[in-house]
Protein backbone atom coordinates (compact mmCIF):
# COMPACT_ATOMS: atom_id res chain seq x y z
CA UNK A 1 26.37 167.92 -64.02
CA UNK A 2 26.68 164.82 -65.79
CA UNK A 3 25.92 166.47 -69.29
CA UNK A 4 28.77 169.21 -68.44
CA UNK A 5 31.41 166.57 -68.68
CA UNK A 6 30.11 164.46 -71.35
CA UNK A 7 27.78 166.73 -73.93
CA UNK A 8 30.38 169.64 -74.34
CA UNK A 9 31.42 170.35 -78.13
CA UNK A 10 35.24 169.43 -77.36
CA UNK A 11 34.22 166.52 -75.57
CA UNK A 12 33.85 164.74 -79.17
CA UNK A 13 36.97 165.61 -79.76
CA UNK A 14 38.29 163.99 -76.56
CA UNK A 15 36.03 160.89 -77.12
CA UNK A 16 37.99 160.11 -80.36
CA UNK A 17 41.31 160.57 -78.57
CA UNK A 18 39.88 157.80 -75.90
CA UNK A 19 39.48 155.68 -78.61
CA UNK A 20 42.70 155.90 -79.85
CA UNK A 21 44.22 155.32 -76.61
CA UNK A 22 41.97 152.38 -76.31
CA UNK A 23 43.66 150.97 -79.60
CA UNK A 24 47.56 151.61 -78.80
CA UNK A 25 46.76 150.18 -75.37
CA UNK A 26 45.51 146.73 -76.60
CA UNK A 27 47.98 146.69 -79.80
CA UNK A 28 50.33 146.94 -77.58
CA UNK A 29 49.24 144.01 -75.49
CA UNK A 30 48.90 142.18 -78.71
CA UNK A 31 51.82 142.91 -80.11
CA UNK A 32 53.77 141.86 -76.62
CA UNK A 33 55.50 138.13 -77.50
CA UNK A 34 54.23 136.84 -74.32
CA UNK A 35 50.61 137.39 -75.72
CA UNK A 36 48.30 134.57 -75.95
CA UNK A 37 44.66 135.34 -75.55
CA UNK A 38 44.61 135.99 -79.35
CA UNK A 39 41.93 133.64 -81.88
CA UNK A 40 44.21 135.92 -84.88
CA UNK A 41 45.83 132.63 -85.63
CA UNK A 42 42.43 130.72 -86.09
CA UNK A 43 41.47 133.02 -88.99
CA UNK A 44 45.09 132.81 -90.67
CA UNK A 45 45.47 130.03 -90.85
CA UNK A 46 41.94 129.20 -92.24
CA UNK A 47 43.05 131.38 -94.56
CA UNK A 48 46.14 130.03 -95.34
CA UNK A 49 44.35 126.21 -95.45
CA UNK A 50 41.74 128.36 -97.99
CA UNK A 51 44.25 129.15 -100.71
CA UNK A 52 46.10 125.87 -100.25
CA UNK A 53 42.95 124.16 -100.65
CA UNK A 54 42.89 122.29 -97.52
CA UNK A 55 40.02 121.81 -95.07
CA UNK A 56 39.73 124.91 -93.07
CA UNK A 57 37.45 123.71 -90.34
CA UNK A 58 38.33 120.13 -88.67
CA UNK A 59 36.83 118.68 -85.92
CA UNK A 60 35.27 119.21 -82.55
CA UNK A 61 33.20 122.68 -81.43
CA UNK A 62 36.22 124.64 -81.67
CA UNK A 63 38.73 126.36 -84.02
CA UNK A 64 37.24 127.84 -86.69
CA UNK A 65 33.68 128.59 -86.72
CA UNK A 66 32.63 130.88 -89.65
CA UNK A 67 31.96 130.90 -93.66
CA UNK A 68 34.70 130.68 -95.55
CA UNK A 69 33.74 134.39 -96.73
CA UNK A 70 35.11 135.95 -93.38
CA UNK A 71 39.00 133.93 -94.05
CA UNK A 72 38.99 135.25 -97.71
CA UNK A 73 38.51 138.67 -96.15
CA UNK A 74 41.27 138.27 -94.06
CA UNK A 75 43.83 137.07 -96.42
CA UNK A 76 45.54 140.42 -96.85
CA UNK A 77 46.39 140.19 -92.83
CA UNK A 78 47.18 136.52 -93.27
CA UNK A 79 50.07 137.62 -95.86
CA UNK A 80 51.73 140.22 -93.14
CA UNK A 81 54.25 139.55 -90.12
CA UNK A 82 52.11 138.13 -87.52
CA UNK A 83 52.17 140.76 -84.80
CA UNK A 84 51.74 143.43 -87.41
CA UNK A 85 48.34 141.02 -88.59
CA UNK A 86 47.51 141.68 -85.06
CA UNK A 87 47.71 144.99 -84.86
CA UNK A 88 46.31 145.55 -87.89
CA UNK A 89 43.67 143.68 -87.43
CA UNK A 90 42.70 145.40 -83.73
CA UNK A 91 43.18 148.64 -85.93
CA UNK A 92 39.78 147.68 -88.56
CA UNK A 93 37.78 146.29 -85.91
CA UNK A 94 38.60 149.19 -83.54
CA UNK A 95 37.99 151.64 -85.97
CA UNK A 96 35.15 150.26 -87.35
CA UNK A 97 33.30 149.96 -84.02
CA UNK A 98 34.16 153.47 -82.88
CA UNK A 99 32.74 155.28 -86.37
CA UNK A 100 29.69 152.98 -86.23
CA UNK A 101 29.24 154.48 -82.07
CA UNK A 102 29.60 157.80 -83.51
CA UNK A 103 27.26 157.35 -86.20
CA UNK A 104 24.50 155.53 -83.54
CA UNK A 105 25.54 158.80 -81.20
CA UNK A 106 24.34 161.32 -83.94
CA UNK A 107 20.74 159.24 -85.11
CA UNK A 108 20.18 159.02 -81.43
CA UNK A 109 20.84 162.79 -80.47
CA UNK A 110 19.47 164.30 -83.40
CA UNK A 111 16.16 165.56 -82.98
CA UNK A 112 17.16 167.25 -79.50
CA UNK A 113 20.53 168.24 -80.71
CA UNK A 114 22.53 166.50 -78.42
CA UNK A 115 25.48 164.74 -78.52
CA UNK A 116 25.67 161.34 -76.90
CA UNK A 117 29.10 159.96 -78.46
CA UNK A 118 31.28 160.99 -75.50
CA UNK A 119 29.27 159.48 -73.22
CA UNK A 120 28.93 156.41 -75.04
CA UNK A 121 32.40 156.03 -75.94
CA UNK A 122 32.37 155.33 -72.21
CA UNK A 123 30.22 152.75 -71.75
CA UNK A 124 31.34 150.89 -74.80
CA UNK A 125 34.49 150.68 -74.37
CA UNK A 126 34.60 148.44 -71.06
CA UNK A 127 32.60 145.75 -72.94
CA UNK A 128 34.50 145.74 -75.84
CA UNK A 129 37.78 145.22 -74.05
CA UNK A 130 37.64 141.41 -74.21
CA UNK A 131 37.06 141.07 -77.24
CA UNK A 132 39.40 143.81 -78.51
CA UNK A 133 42.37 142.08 -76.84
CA UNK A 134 41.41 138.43 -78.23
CA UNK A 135 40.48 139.77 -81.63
CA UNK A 136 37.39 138.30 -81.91
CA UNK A 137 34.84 138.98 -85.05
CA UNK A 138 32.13 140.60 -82.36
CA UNK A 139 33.26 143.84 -82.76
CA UNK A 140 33.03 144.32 -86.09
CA UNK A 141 29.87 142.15 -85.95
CA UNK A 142 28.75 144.97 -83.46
CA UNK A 143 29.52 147.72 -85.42
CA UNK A 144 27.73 146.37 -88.75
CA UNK A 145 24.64 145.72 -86.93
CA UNK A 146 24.37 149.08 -85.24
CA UNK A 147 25.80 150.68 -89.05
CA UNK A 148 23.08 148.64 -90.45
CA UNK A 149 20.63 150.16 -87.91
CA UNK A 150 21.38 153.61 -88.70
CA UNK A 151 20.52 152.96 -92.48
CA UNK A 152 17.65 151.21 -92.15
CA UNK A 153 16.52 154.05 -89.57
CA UNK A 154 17.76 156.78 -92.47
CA UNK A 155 15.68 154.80 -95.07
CA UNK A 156 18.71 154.10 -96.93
CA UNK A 157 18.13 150.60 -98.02
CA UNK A 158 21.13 150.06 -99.96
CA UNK A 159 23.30 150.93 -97.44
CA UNK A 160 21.55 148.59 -94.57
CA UNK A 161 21.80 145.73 -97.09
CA UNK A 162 25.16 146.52 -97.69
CA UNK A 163 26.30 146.38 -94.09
CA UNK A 164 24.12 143.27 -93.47
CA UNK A 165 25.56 141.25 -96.15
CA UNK A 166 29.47 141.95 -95.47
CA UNK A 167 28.30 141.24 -91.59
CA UNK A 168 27.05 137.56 -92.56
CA UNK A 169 30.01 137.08 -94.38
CA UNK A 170 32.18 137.71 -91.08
CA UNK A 171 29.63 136.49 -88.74
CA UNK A 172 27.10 134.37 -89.74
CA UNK A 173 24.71 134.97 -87.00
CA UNK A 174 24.15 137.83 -88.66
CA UNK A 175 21.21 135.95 -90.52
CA UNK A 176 19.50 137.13 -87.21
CA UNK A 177 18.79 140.61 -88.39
CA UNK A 178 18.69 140.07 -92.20
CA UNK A 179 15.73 137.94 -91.48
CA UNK A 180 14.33 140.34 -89.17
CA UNK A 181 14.99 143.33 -91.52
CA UNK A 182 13.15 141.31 -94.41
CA UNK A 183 10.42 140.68 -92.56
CA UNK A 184 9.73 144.19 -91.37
CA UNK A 185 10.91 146.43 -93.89
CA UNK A 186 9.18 145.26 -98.20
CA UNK A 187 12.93 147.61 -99.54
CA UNK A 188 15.04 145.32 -97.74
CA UNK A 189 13.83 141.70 -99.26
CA UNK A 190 15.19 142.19 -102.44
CA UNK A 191 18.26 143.92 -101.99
CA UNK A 192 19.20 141.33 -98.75
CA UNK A 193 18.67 138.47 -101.27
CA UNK A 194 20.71 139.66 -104.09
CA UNK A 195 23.15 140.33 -101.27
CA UNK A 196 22.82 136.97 -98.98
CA UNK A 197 23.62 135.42 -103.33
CA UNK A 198 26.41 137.67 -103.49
CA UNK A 199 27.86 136.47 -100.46
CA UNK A 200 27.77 132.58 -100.89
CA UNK A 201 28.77 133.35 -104.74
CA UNK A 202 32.13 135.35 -103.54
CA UNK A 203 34.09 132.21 -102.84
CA UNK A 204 33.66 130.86 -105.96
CA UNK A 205 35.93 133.81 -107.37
CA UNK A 206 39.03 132.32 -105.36
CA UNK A 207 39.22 128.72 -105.65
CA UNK A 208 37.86 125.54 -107.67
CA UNK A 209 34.02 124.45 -107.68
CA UNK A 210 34.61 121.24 -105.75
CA UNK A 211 36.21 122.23 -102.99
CA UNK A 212 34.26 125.54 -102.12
CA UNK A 213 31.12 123.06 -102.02
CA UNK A 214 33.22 120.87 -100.46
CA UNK A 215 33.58 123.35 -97.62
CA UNK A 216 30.87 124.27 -97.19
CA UNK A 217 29.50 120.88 -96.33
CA UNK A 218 32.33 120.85 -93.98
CA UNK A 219 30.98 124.18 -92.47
CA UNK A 220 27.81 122.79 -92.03
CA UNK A 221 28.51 120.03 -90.61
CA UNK A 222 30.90 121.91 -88.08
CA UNK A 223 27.71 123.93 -87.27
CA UNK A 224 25.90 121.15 -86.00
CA UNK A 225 28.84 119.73 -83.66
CA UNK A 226 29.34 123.75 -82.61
CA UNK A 227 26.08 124.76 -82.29
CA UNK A 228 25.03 122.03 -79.94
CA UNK A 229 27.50 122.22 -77.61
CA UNK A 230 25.81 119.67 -75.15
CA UNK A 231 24.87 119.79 -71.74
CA UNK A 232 28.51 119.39 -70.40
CA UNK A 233 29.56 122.90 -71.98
CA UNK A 234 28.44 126.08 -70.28
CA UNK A 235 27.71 129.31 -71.95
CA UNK A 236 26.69 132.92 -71.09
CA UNK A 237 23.59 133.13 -72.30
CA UNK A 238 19.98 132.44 -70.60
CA UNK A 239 20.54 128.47 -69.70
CA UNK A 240 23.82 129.85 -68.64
CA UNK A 241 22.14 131.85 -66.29
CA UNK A 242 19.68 129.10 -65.12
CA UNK A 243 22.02 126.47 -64.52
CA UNK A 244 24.46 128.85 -62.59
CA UNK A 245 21.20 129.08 -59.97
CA UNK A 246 21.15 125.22 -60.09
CA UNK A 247 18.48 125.35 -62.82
CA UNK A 248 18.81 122.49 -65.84
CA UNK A 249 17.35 122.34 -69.14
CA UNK A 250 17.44 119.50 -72.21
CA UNK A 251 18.77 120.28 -74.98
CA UNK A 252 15.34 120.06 -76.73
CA UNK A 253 14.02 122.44 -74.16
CA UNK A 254 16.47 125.05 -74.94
CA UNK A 255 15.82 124.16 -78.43
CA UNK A 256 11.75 124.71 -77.70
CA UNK A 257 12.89 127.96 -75.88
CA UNK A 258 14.80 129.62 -78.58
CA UNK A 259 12.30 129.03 -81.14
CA UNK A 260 9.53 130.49 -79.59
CA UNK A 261 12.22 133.45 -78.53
CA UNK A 262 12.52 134.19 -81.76
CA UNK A 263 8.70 134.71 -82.52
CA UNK A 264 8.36 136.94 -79.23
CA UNK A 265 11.76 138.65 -80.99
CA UNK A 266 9.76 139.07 -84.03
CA UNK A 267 6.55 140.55 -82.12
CA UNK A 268 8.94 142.83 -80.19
CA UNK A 269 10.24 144.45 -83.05
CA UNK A 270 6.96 144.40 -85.44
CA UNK A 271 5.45 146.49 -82.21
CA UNK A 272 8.19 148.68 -81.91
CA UNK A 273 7.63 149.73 -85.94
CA UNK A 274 4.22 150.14 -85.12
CA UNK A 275 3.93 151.91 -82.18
CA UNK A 276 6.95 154.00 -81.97
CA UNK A 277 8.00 156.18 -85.17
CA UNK A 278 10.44 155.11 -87.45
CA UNK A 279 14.16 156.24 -85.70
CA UNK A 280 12.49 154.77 -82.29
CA UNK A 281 11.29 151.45 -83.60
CA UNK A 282 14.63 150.75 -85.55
CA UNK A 283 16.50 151.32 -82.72
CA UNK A 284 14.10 149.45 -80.49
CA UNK A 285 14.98 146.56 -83.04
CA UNK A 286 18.78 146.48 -82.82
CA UNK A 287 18.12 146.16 -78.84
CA UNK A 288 15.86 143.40 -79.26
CA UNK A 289 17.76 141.43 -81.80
CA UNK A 290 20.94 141.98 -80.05
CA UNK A 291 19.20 140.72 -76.68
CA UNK A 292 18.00 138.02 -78.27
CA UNK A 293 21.06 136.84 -79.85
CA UNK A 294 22.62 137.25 -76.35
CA UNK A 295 20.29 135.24 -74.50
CA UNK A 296 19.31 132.58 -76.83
CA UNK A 297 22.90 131.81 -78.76
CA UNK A 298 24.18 128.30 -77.25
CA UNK A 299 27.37 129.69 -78.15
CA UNK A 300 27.21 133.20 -76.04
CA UNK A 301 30.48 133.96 -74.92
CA UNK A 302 30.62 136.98 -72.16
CA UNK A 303 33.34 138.43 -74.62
CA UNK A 304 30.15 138.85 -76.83
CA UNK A 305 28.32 141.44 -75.19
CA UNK A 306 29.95 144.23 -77.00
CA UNK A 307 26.64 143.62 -79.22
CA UNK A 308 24.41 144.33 -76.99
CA UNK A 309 26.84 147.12 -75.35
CA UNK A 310 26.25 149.43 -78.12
CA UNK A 311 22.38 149.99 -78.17
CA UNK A 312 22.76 149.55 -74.49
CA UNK A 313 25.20 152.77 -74.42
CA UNK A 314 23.17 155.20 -76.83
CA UNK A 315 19.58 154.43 -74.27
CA UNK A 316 21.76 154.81 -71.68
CA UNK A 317 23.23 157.99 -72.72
CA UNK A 318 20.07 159.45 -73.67
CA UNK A 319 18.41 158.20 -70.21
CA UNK A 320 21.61 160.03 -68.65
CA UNK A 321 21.74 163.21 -70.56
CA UNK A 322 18.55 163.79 -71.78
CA UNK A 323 15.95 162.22 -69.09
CA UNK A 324 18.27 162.96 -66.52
CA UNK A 325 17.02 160.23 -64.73
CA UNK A 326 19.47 159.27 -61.34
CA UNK A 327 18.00 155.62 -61.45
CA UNK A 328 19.02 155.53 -65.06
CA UNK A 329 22.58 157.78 -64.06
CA UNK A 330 23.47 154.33 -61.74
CA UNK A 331 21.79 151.60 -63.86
CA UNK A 332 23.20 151.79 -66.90
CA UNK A 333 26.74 151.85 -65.85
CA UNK A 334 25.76 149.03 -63.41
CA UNK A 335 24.72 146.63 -66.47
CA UNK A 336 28.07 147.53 -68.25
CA UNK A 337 29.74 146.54 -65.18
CA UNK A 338 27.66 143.24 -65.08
CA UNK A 339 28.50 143.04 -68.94
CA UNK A 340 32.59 142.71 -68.13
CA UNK A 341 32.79 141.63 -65.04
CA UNK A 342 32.36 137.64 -66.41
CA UNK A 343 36.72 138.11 -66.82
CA UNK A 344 37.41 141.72 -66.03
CA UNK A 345 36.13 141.70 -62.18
CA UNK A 346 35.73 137.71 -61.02
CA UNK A 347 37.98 135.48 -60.74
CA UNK A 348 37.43 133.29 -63.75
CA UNK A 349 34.78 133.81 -65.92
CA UNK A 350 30.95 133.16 -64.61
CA UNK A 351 27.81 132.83 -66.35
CA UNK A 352 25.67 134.35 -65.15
CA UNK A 353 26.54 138.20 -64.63
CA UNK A 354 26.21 138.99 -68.47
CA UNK A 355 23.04 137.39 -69.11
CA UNK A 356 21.44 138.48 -66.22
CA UNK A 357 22.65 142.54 -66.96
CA UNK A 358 21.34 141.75 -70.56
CA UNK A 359 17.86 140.33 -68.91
CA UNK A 360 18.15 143.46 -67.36
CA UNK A 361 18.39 145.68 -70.70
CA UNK A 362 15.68 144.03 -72.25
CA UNK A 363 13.48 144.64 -69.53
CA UNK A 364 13.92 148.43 -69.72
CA UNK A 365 13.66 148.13 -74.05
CA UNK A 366 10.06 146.75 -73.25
CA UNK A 367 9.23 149.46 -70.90
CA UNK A 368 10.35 152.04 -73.59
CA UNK A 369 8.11 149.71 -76.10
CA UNK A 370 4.78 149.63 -73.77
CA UNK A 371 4.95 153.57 -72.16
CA UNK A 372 2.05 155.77 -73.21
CA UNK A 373 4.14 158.52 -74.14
CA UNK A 374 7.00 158.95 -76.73
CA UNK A 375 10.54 158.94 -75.07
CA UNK A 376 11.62 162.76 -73.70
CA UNK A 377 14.03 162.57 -76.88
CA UNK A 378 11.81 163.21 -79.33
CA UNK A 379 10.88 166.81 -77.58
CA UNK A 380 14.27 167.24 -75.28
CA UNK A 381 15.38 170.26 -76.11
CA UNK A 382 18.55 171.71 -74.75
């Protein structure tokens, strides 16, 4: 029944129209005077400060929290009317993240011929909303990782490099994956570091010596204030989690924890290459890199689950469609649910919904990892 509704031919069609709904619904939310859940003027007015040479960062784990790469980017938007910035700029992230689902929909359906964008569209969208309507940088930090994914899975090296290095540039957690992808895959270690040099070279091109170094110091040290939030400030991610079930950690035993979360990230995805073929174990490593920059990120904000929303949608679609599993047909949409209800359902946001949906996620990712058999995709047949 299920793939009736979501795996007709026309249904693609239909999926592109819900994303363009989904766009004129939030621009016009953004564009509405009385909007303020917006971090748009963060980013212009870095930019602005950029070109002025001022400081673009200033104090406190707040404001603006990226390389100055991502506010060059921006300048064209900075130049416009502010609420046509805004919609704009919900226009290119939008955009971006619905062709990178549709790209993820066709690796993932390919072998059995199916097609899982429609009902991925669907389970995207819901965790995406947040940051949609705020106009955060996770969406189109989403959509480079997954577009980044689908080259490396394609073999096309250039391409994955290409989509890694503009995503550091905008995000730089980014570095996440590029180290991951030059650890795993020999093509990708020279192109990401003539890439990673293009990137911290690019602001050079727009304003004097002394004051991009200058800035970039000041990033750094903004970093360090920003990425240790302290004990006082709560976060969705797994300490998030803990400490909303009265469980407290140090800040050097979150740091302990993350570190070796990264090596058991590492191991996660090496295995994956190794034991599943190539498609499987790339995809196998955008899950695990987005769950572990979920659940390990001291700055994980429940708006920031979009990342992990995308893999999440394309195993859930082909668990729904393909497997035709009925656990699968009420879990997935359960851990989307879990994934926006930290604002969309409470009543204030809580801490411990998202991470604990993500845990959830993961858990199934290592079952795909560990089963004897390859998934039914690679044989499904319709």
């Amino acid at each position: 029944m299920v793939e009736q509704v979501f795996a007709r031919p026309r249904d693609v069609r239909n999926a592109w129209i819900v994303w363009l709904v989904f766009f004129i619904v939030i621009s016009v939310i953004v564009a509405s005077p009385s909007n303020r859940r917006t971090v748009v003027p963060a980013y212009r007015t870095a930019s602005i400060n950029w070109f002025q040479g001022q400081d673009i960062y200033g104090e406190g784990i707040h404001g603006y929290l990226y390389l100055p790469q991502a506010c060059i980017l921006f300048s064209p938007l900075a130049r416009l009317p502010f609420p046509v910035a805004e919609v704009t700029w919900r226009a290119l992230c939008i955009g971006l993240l619905a062709v990178a689902v549709f790209r993820l929909a066709r690796l993932g359906g390919k072998e059995g011929d199916w097609e899982f964008f429609p009902l991925m569209t669907v389970l995207v969208i819901p965790v995406a909303m947040n940051s949609a309507r705020n106009g955060q940088m996770n969406l189109p930090w989403a959509a480079l990782m997954a577009l980044a994914a689908v080259s490396l899975a394609q073999r096309k090296w250039s391409w994955s490099a290409f989509w890694l290095s503009l995503g550091l540039a905008l995000k730089p957690l980014m570095l996440v994956m590029i180290l991951l992808a030059a650890a795993l895959y020999k093509p990708m270690r020279w192109r990401l570091a003539l890439g990673a040099a293009a990137v911290l070279a690019f602001p050079f091109l727009t304003q004097h010596p002394a004051y991009v170094w200058e800035q970039y110091g000041a990033y750094l040290q903004k970093m360090r204030v920003a990425g240790n939030p302290g004990e006082a400030h709560r976060f969705s991610d797994l300490f998030g989690l803990f400490s909303s079930l009265g469980i407290h950690a140090s800040s050097a035993l979150q740091t302990v924890v993350r570190a070796a979360a990264a090596l058991g990230a590492l191991l996660l995805c090496r295995l994956a290459l190794r034991k599943r073929d190539h498609v499987r174990g790339t995809i196998l490593l955008l899950c695990f890199t987005a769950c572990y920059l979920m659940l390990f990120n001291p700055r994980t904000e429940n708006n920031t689950y979009v990342v992990v929303g995308v893999p999440l949608a394309l195993l859930g679609a082909e668990a729904i469609l393909v497997n035709r599993s009925r656990l699968s047909a009420a879990l997935f949409p359960a851990m989307v649910i879990g994934m926006t209800a930290g604002y969309e359902i409470s009543r204030g946001p809580n801490y411990w919904m998202s991470p604990l949906s993500c845990l959830v996620f993961l858990g199934y990712c290592c079952v795909l990892l560990f089963r004897g058999s390859e998934p039914a995709r690679a044989v499904a047949t319709r």
